[in-house]
N, C-alpha and C. Protein backbone atom coordinates (compact mmCIF):
# COMPACT_ATOMS: atom_id res chain seq x y z
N UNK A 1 -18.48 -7.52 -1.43
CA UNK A 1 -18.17 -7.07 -0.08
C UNK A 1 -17.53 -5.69 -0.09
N UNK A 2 -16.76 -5.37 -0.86
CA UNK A 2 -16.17 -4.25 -1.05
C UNK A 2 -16.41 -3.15 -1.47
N UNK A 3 -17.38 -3.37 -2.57
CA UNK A 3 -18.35 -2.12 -3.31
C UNK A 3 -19.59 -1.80 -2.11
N UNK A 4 -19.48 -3.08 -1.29
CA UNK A 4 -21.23 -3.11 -0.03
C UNK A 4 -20.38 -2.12 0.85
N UNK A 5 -19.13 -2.70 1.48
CA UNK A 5 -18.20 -1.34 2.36
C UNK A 5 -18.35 -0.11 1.85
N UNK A 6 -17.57 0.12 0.80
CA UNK A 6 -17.92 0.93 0.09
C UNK A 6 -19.03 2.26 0.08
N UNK A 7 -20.06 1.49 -0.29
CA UNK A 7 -21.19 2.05 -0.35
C UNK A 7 -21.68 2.96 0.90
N UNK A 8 -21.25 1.80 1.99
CA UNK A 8 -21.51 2.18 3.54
C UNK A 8 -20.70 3.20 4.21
N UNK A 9 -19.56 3.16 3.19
CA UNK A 9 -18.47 4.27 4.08
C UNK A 9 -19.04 5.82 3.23
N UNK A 10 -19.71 5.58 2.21
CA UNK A 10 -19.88 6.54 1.41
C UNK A 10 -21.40 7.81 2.34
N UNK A 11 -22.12 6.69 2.77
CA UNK A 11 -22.96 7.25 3.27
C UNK A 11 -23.24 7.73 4.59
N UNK A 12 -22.20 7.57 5.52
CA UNK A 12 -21.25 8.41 6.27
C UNK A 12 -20.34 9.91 6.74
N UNK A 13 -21.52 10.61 7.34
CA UNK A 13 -20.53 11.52 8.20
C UNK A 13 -18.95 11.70 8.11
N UNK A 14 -18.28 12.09 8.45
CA UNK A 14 -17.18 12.21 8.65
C UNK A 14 -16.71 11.88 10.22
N UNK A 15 -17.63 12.49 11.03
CA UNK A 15 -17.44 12.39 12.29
C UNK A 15 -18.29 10.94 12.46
N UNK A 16 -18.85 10.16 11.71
CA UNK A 16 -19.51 9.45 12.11
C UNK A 16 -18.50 7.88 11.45
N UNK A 17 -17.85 8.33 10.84
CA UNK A 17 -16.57 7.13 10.34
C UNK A 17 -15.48 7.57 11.91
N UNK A 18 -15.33 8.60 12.07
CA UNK A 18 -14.10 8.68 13.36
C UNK A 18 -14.85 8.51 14.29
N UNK A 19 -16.43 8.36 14.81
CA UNK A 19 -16.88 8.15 16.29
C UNK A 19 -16.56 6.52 16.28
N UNK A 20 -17.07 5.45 15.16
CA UNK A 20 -16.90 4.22 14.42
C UNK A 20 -15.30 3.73 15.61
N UNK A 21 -13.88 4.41 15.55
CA UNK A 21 -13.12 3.92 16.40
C UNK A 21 -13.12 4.08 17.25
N UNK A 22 -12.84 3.33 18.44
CA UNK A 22 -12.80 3.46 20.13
C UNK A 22 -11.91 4.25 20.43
N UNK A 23 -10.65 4.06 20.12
CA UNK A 23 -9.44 4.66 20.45
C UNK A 23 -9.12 6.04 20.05
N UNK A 24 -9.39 6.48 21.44
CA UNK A 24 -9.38 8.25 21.50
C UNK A 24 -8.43 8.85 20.34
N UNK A 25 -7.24 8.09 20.41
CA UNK A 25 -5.92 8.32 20.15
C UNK A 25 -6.22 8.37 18.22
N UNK A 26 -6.74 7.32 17.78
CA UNK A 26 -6.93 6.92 16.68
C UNK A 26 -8.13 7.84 16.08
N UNK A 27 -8.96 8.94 17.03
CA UNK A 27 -10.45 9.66 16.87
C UNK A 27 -9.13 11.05 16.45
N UNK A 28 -8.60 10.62 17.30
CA UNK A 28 -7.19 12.37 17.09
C UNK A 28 -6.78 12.32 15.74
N UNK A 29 -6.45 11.08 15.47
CA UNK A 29 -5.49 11.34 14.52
C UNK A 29 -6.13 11.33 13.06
N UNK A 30 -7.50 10.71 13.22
CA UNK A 30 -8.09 11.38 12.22
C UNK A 30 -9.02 12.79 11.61
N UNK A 31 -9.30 13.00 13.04
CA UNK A 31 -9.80 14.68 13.20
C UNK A 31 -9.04 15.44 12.79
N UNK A 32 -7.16 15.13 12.99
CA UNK A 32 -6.39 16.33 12.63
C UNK A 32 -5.49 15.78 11.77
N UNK A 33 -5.71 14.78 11.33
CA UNK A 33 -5.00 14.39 9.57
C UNK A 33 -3.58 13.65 10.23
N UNK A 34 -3.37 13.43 11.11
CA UNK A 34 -1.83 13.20 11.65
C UNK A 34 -1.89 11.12 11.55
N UNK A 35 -0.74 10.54 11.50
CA UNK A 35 -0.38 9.15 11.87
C UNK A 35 -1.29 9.18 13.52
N UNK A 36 -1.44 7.78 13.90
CA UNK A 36 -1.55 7.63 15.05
C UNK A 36 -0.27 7.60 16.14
N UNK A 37 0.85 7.10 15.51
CA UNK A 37 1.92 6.77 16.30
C UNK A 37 2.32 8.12 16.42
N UNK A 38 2.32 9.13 15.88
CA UNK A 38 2.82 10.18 16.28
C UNK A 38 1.97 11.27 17.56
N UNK A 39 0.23 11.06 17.16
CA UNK A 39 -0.39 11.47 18.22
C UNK A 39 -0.13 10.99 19.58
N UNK A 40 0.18 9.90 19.59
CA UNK A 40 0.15 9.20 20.66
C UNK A 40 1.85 9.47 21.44
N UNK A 41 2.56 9.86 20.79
CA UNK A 41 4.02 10.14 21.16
C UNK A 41 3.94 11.65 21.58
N UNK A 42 3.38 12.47 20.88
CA UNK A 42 3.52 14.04 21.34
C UNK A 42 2.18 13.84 22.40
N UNK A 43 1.14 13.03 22.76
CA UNK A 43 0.30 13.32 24.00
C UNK A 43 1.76 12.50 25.25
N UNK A 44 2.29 11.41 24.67
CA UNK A 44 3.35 11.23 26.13
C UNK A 44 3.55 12.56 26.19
N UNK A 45 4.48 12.87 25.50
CA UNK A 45 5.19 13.73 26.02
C UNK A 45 5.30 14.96 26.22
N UNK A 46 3.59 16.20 25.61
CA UNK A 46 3.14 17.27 25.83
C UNK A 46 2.26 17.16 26.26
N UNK A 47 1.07 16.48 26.09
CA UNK A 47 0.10 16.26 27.27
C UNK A 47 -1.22 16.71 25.92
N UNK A 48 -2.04 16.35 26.27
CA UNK A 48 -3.27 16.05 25.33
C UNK A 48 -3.74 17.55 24.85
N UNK A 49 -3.26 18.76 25.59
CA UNK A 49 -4.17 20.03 24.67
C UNK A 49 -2.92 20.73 24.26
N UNK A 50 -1.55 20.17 24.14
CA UNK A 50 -0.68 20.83 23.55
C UNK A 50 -0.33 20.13 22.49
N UNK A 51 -0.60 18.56 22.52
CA UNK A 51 -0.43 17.94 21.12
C UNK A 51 -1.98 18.59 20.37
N UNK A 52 -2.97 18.46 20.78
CA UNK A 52 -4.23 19.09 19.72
C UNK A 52 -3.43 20.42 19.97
N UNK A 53 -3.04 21.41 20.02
CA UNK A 53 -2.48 22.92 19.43
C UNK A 53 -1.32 22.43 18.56
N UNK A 54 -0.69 21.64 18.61
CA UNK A 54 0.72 21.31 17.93
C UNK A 54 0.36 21.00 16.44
N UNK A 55 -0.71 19.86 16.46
CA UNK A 55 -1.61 18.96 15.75
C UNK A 55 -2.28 20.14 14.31
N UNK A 56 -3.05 20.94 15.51
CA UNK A 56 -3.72 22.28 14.28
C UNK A 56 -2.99 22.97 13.67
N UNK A 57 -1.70 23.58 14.64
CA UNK A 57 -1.28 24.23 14.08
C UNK A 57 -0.66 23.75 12.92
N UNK A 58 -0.05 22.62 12.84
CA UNK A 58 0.90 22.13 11.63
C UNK A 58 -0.19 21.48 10.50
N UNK A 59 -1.21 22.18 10.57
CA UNK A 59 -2.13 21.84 9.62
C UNK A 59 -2.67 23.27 8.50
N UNK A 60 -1.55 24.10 9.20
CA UNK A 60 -2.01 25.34 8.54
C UNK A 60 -1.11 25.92 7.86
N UNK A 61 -1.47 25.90 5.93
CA UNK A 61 0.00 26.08 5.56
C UNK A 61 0.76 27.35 6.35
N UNK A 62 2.29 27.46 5.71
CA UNK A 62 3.11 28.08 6.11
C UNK A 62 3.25 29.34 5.18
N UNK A 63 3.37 30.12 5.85
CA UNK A 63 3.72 31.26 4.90
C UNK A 63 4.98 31.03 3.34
N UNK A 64 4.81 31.81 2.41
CA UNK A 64 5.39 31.60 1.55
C UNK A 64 6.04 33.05 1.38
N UNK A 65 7.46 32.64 1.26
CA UNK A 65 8.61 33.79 1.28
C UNK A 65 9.43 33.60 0.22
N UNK A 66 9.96 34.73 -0.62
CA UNK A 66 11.10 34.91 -1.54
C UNK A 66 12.02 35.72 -0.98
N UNK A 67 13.00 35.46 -1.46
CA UNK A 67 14.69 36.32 -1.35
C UNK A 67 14.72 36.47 -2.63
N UNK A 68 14.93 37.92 -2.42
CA UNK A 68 15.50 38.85 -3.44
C UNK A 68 16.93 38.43 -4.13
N UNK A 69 17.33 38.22 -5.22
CA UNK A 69 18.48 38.07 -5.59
C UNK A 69 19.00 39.72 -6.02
N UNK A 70 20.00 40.31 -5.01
CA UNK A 70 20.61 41.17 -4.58
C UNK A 70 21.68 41.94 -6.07
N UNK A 71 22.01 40.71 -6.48
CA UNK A 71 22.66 41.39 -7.57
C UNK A 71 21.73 41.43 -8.83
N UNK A 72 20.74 41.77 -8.32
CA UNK A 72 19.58 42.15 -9.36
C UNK A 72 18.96 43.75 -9.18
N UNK A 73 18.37 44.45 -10.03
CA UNK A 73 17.72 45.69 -9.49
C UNK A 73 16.50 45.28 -8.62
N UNK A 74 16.37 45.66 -7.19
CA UNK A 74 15.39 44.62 -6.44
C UNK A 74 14.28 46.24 -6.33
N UNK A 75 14.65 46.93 -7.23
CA UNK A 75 13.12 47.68 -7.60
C UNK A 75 12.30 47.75 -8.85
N UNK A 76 13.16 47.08 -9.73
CA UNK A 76 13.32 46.42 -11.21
C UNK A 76 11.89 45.10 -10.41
N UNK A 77 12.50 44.52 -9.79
CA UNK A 77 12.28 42.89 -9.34
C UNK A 77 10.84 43.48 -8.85
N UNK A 78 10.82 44.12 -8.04
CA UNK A 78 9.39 44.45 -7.31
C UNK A 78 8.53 44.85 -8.18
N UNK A 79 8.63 45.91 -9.11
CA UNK A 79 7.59 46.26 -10.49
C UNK A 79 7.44 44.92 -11.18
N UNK A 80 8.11 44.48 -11.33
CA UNK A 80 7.69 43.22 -12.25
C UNK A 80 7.08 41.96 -11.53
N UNK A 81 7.11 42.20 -10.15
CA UNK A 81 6.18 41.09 -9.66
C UNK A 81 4.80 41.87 -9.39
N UNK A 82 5.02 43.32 -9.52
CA UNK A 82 3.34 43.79 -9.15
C UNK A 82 2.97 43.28 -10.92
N UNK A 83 3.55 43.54 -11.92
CA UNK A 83 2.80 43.85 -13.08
C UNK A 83 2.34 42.03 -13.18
N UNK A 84 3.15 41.01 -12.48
CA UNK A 84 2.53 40.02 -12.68
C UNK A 84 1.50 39.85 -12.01
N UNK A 85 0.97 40.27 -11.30
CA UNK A 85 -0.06 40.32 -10.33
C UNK A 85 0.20 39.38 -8.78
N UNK A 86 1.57 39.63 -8.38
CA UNK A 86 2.04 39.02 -7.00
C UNK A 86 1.98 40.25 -6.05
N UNK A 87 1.46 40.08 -5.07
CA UNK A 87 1.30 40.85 -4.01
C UNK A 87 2.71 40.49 -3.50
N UNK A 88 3.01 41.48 -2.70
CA UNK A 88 4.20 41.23 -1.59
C UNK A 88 4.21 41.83 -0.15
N UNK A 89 4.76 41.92 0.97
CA UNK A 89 4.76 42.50 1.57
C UNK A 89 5.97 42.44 2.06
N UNK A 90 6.63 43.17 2.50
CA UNK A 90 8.22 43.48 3.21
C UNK A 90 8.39 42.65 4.68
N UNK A 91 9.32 42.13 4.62
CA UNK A 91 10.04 41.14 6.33
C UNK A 91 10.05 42.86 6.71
N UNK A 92 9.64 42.59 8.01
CA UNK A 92 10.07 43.83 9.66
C UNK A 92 11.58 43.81 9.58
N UNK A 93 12.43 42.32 9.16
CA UNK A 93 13.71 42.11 9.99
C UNK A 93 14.95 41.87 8.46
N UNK A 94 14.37 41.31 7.88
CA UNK A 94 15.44 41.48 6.88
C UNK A 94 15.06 42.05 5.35
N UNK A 95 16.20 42.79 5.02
CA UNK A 95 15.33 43.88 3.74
C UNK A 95 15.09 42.88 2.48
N UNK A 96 15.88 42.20 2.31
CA UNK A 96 15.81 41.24 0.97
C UNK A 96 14.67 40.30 1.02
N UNK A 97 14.03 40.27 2.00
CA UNK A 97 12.69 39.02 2.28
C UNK A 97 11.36 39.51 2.27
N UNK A 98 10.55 38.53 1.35
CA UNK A 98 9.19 39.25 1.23
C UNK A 98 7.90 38.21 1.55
N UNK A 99 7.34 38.17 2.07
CA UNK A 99 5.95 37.54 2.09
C UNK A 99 5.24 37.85 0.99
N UNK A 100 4.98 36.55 0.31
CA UNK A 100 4.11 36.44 -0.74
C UNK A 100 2.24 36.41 0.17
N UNK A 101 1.70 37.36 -0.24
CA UNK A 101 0.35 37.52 0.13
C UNK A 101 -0.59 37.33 -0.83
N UNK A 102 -0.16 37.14 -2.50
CA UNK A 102 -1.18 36.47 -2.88
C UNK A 102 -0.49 36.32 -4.61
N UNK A 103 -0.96 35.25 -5.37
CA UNK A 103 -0.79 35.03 -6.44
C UNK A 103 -1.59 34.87 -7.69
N UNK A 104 -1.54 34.89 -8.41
CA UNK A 104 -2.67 34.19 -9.68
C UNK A 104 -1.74 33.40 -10.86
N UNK A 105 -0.32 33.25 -10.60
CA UNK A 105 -0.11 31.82 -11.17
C UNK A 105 1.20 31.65 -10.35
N UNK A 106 1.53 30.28 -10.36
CA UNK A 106 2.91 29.44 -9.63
C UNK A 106 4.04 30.39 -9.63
N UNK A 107 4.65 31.03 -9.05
CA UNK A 107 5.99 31.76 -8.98
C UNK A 107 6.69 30.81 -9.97
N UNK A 108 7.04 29.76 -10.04
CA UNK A 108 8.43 29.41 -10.87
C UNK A 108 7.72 29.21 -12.38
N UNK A 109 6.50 29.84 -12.57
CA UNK A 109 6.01 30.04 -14.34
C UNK A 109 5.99 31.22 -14.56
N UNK A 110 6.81 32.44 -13.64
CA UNK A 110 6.57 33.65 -14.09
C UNK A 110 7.92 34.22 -14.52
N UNK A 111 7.82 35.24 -15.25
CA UNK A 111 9.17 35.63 -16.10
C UNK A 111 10.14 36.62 -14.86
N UNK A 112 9.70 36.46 -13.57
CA UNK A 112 10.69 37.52 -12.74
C UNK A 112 11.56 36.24 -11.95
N UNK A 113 10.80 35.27 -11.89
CA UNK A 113 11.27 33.95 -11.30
C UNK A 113 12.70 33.36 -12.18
N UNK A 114 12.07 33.56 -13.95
CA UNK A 114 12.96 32.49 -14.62
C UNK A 114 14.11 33.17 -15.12
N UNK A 115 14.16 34.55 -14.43
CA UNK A 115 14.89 35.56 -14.76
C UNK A 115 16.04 35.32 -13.86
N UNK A 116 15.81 34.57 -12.54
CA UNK A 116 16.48 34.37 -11.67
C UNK A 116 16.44 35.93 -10.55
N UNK A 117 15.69 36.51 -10.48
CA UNK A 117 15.03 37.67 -9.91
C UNK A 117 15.14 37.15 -8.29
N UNK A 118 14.55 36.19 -7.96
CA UNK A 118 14.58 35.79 -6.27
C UNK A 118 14.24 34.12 -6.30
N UNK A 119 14.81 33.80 -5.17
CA UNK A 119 14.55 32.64 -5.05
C UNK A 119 13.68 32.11 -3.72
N UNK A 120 12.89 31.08 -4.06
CA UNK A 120 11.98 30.73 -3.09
C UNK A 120 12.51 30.16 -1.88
N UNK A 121 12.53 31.08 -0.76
CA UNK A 121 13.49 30.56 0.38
C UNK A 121 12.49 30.85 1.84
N UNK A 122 12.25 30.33 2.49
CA UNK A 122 11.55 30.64 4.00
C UNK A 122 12.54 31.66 5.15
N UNK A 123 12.11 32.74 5.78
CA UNK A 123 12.59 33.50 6.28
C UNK A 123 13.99 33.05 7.10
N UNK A 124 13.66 31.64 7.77
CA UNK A 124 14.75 31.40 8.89
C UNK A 124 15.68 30.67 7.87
N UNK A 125 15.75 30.59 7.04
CA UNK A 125 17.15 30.31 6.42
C UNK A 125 17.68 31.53 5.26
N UNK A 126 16.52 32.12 5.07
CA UNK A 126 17.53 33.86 4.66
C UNK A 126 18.04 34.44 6.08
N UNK A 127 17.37 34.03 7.26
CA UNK A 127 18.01 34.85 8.33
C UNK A 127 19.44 34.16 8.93
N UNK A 128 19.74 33.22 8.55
CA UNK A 128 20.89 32.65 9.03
C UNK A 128 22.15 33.02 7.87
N UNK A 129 22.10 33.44 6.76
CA UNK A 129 22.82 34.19 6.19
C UNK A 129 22.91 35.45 6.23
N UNK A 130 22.46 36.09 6.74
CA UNK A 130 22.13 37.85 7.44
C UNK A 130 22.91 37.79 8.59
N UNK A 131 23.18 36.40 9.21
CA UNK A 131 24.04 36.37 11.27
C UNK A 131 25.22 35.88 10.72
N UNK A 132 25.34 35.38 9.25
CA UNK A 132 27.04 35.42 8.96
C UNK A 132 27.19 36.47 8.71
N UNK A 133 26.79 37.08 7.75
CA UNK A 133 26.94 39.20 7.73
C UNK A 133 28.17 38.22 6.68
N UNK A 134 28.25 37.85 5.69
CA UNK A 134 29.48 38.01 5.05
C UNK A 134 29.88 39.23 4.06
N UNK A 135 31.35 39.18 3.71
CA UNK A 135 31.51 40.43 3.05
C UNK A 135 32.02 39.88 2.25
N UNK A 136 32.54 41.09 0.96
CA UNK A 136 33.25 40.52 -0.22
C UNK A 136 34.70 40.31 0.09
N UNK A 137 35.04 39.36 -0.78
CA UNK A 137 36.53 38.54 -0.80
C UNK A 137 36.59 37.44 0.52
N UNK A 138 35.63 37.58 1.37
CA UNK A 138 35.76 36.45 2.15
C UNK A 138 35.58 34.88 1.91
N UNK A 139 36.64 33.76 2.59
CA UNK A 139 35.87 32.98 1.91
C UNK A 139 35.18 31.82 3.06
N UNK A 140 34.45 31.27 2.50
CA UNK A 140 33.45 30.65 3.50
C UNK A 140 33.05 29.15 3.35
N UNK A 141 32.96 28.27 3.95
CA UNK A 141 32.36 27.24 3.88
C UNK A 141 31.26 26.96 4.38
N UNK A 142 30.06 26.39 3.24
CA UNK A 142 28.73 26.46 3.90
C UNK A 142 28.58 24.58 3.71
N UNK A 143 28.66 23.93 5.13
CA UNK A 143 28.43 23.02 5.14
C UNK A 143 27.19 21.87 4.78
N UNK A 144 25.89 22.89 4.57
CA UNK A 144 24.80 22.23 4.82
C UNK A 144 23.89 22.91 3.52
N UNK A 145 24.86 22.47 2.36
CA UNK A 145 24.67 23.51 0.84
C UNK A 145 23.32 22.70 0.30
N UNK A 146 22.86 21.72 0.12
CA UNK A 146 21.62 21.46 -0.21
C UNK A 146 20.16 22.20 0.14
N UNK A 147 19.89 22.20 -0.79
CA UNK A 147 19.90 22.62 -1.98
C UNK A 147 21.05 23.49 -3.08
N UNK A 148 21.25 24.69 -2.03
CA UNK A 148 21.91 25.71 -2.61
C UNK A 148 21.33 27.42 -2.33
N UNK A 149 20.03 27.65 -1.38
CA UNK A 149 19.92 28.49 -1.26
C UNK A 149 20.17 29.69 -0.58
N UNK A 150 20.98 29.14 0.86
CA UNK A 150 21.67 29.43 1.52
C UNK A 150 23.03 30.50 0.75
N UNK A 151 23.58 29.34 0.09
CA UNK A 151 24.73 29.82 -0.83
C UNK A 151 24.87 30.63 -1.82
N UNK A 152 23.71 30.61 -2.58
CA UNK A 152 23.24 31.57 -3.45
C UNK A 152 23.16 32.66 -2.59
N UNK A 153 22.68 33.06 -1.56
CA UNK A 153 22.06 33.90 -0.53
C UNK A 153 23.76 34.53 -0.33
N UNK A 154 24.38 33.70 0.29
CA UNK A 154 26.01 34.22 0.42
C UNK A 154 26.34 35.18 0.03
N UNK A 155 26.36 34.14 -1.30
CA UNK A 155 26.97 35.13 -2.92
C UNK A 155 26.72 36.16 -3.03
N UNK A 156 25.06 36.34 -2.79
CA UNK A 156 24.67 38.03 -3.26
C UNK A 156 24.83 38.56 -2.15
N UNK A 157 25.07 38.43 -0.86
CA UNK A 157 25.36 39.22 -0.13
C UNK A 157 27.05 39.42 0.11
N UNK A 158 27.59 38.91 -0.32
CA UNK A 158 28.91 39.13 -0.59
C UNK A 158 29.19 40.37 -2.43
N UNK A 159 28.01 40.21 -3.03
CA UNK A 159 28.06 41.09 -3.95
C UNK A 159 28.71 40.00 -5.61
N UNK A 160 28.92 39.12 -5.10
CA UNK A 160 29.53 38.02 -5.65
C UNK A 160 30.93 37.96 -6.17
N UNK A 161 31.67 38.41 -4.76
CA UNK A 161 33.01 38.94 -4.75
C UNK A 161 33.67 38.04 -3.59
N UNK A 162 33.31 36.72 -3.23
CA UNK A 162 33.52 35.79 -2.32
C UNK A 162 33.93 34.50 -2.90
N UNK A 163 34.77 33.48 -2.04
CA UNK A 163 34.62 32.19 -2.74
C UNK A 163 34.05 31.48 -1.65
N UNK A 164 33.27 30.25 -1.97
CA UNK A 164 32.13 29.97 -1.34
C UNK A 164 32.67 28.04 -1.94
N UNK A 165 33.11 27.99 -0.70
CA UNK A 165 32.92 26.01 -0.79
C UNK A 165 31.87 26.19 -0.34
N UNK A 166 30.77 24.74 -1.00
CA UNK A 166 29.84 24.30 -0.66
C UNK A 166 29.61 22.65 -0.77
């Protein structure tokens, strides 16, 4: 029975296994990779063409960003990610942040990474250490230290002349 399913699901469309359910809701959630219980919670409560925009969009990876570790030469850091063959491109808004635009092996197998050169951080949490603006000798408590990149982030922007509960 199972290898006969099987067989039958094999020889199948894609759209022709999701026309197979009735339930609109259940046709959504496999068109756009999502749970059903969740399609069905963002159509309550955004309405059916803002959950399908919500739906796509979170189907498209996310950009990939590094922070510069500051108490490093961060023109040292930039030659050595071109010679690895990492593209970069510069944040508009904060100088230490870069958009990774393309790679040819994993950032944390390359020698600017294990150097401790920058750390892999997404823009809106390097930007929330840029609106503390901290300085050196200040000291600070960063409540929400998990991982640690935030804090690390501190540090070098304090020059690593701060004390930093975390």
């Amino acid at each position: 029975f199972v290898n006969n399913t099987l067989y039958q699901l094999e020889e199948l469309t894609e759209s022709e296994v999701i026309t197979k359910f009735t339930d609109p809701d259940v046709q959504l959630a496999l068109q756009l990779f999502h749970p059903t219980f969740i399609v069905r919670d963002l159509k309550e409560f955004l309405g059916e063409e803002e959950t399908i925009q919500l739906l796509k969009a979170n189907n498209r990876p996310r950009p990939r960003h590094i922070r510069l570790n500051l108490l490093k030469d961060s023109t040292e850091t930039l030659q050595m990610l071109k010679e690895e063959n990492v593209s970069v491109r510069p944040d508009p808004l904060l100088p230490d942040v870069f958009l990774i635009e393309s790679t040819e092996t994993a950032l944390p197998l390359l020698s600017s990474f294990q150097e401790g050169r920058y750390y892999l951080q997404d823009r809106g949490s390097a930007l929330i250490s840029h609106v503390l603006a901290p300085q050196p000798h200040e000291k600070i408590l960063d409540a929400c230290a998990a991982p640690g990149g935030k804090t690390t982030h501190i540090a070098s922007l304090q020059q690593d002349q701060g004390y930093i509960i975390a």
